[in-house]
C-alpha atoms as a PDB file:
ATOM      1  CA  UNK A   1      10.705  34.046  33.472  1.00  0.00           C
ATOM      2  CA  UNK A   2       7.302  35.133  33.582  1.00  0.00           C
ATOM      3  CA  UNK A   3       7.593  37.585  30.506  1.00  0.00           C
ATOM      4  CA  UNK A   4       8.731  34.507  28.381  1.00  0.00           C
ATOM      5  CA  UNK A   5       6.272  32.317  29.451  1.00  0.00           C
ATOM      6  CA  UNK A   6       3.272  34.784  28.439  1.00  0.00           C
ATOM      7  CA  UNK A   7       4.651  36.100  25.772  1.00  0.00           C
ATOM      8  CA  UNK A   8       6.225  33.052  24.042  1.00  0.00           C
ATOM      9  CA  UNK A   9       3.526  31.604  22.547  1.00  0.00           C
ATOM     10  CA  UNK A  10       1.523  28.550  23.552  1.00  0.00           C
ATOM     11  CA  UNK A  11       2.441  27.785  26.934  1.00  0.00           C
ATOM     12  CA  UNK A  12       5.372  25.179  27.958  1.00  0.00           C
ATOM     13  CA  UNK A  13       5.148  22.596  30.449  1.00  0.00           C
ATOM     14  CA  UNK A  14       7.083  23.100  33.658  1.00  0.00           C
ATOM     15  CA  UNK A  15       9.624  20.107  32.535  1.00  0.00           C
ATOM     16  CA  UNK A  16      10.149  22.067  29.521  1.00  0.00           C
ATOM     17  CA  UNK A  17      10.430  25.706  30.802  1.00  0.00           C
ATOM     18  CA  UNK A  18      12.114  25.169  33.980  1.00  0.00           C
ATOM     19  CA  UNK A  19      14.953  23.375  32.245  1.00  0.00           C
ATOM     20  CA  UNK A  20      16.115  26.436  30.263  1.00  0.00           C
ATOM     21  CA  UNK A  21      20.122  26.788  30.005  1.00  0.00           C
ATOM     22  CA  UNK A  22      22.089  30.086  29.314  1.00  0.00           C
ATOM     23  CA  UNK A  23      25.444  28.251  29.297  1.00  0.00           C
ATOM     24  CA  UNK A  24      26.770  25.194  28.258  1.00  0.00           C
ATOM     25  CA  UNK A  25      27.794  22.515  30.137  1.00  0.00           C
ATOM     26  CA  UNK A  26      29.524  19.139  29.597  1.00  0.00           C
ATOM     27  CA  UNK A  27      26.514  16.808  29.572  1.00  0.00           C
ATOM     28  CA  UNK A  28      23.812  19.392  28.116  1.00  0.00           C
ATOM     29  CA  UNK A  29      23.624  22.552  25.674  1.00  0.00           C
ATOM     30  CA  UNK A  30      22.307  25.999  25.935  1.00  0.00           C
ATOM     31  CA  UNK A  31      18.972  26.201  24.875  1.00  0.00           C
ATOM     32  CA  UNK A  32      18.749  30.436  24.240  1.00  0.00           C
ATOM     33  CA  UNK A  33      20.073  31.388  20.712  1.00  0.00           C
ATOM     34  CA  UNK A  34      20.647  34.590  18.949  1.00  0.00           C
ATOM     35  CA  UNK A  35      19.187  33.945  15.236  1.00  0.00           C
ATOM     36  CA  UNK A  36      18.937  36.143  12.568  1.00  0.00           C
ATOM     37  CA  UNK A  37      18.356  39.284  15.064  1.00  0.00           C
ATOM     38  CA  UNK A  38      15.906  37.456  17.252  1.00  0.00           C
ATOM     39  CA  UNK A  39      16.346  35.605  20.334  1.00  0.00           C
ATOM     40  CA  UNK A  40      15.088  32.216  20.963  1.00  0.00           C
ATOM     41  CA  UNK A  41      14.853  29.274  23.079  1.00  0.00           C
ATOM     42  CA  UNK A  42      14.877  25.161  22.568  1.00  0.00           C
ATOM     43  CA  UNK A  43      12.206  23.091  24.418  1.00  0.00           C
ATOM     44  CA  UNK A  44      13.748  19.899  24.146  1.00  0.00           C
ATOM     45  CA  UNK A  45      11.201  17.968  26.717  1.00  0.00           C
ATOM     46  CA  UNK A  46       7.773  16.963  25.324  1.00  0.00           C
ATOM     47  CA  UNK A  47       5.395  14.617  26.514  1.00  0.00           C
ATOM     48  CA  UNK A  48       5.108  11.688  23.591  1.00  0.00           C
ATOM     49  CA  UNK A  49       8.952  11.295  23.772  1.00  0.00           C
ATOM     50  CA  UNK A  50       8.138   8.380  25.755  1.00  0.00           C
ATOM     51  CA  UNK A  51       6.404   6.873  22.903  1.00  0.00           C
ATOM     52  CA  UNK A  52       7.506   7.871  20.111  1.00  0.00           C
ATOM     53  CA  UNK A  53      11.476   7.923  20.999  1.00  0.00           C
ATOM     54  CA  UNK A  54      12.310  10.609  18.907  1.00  0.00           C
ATOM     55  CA  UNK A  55      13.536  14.142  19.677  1.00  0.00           C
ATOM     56  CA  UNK A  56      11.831  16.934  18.393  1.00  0.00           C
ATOM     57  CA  UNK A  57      12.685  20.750  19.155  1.00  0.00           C
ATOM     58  CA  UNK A  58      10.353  23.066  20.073  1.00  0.00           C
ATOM     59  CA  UNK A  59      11.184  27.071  18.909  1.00  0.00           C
ATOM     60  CA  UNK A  60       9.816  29.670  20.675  1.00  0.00           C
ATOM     61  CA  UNK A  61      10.662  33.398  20.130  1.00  0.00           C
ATOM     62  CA  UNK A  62      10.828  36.382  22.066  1.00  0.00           C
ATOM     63  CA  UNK A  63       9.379  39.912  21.534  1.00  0.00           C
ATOM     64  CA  UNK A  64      12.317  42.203  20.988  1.00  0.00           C
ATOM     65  CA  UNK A  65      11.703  43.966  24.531  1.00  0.00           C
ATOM     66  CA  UNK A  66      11.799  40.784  26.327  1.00  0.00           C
ATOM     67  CA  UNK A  67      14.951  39.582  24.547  1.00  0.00           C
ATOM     68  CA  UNK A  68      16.480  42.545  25.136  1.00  0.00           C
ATOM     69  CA  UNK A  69      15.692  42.214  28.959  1.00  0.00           C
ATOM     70  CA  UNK A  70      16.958  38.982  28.810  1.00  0.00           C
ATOM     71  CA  UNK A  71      20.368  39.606  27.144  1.00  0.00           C
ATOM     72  CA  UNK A  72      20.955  42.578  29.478  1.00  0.00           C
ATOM     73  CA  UNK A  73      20.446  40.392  32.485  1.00  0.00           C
ATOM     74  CA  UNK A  74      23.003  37.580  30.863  1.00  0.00           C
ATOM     75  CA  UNK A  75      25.584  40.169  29.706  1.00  0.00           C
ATOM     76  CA  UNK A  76      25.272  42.130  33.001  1.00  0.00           C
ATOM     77  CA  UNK A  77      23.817  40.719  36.075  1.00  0.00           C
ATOM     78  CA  UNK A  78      25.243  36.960  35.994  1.00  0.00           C
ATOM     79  CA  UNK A  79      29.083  38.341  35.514  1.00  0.00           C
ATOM     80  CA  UNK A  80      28.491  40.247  38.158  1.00  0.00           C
ATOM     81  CA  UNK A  81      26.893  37.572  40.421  1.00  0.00           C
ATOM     82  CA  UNK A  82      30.235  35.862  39.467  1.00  0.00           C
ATOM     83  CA  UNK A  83      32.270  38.299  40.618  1.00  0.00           C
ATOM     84  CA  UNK A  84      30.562  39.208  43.565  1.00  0.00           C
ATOM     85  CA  UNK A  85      30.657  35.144  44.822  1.00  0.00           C
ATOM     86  CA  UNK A  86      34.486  35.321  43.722  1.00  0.00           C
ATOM     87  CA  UNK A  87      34.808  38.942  45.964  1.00  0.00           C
ATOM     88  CA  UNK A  88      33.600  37.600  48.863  1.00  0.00           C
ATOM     89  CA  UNK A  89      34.950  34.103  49.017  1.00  0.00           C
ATOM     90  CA  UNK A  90      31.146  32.287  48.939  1.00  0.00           C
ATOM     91  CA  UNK A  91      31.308  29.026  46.605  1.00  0.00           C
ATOM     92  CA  UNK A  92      30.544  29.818  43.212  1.00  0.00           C
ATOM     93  CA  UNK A  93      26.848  28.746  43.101  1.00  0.00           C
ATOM     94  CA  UNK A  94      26.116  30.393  39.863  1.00  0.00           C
ATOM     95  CA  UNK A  95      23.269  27.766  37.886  1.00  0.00           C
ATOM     96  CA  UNK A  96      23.515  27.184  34.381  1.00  0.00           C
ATOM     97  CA  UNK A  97      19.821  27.593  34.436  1.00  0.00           C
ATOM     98  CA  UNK A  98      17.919  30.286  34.705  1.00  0.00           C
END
């Protein structure tokens, strides 16, 4: 989390980076995408939604290292996180979030 947050671009809000899917659920999407060989994510939170009521989506890319981090950890760690909760009868408590 830290390597996207410095080297994302301008900053994000907590609100906005904290809320980061890798999955999608029933209510929500994912926000990480695979585009054109790069990997990005949506910020869909920003502070004049209040008053302006519209949505707009914020695009932030990765550097190629940190995407390639990042997809390594989603293709490999969080299966096996899945497994291992499923091995050793613990609740699945695997967050959509990362």
């Amino acid at each position: 989390m830290v390597l996207l947050y410095i080297t994302s671009g301008q900053p994000a809000r907590r609100p906005e980076f904290l809320g980061l899917r890798w999955c999608n659920k029933q209510v929500d999407k994912r926000n990480i995408f695979i585009y054109d060989s790069y990997m990005l994510f949506l910020l869909r939170y920003h502070k004049s939604l209040n008053m302006t009521n519209s949505s707009r989506f914020l695009v932030r890319f990765m550097l190629a290292k940190v995407a390639e981090l990042l997809l390594q950890y989603l293709v490999l760690v969080q299966p096996l996180r899945i497994w291992f909760s499923i091995e050793t009868s613990l609740p699945k408590c695997v967050s959509e979030y990362l």
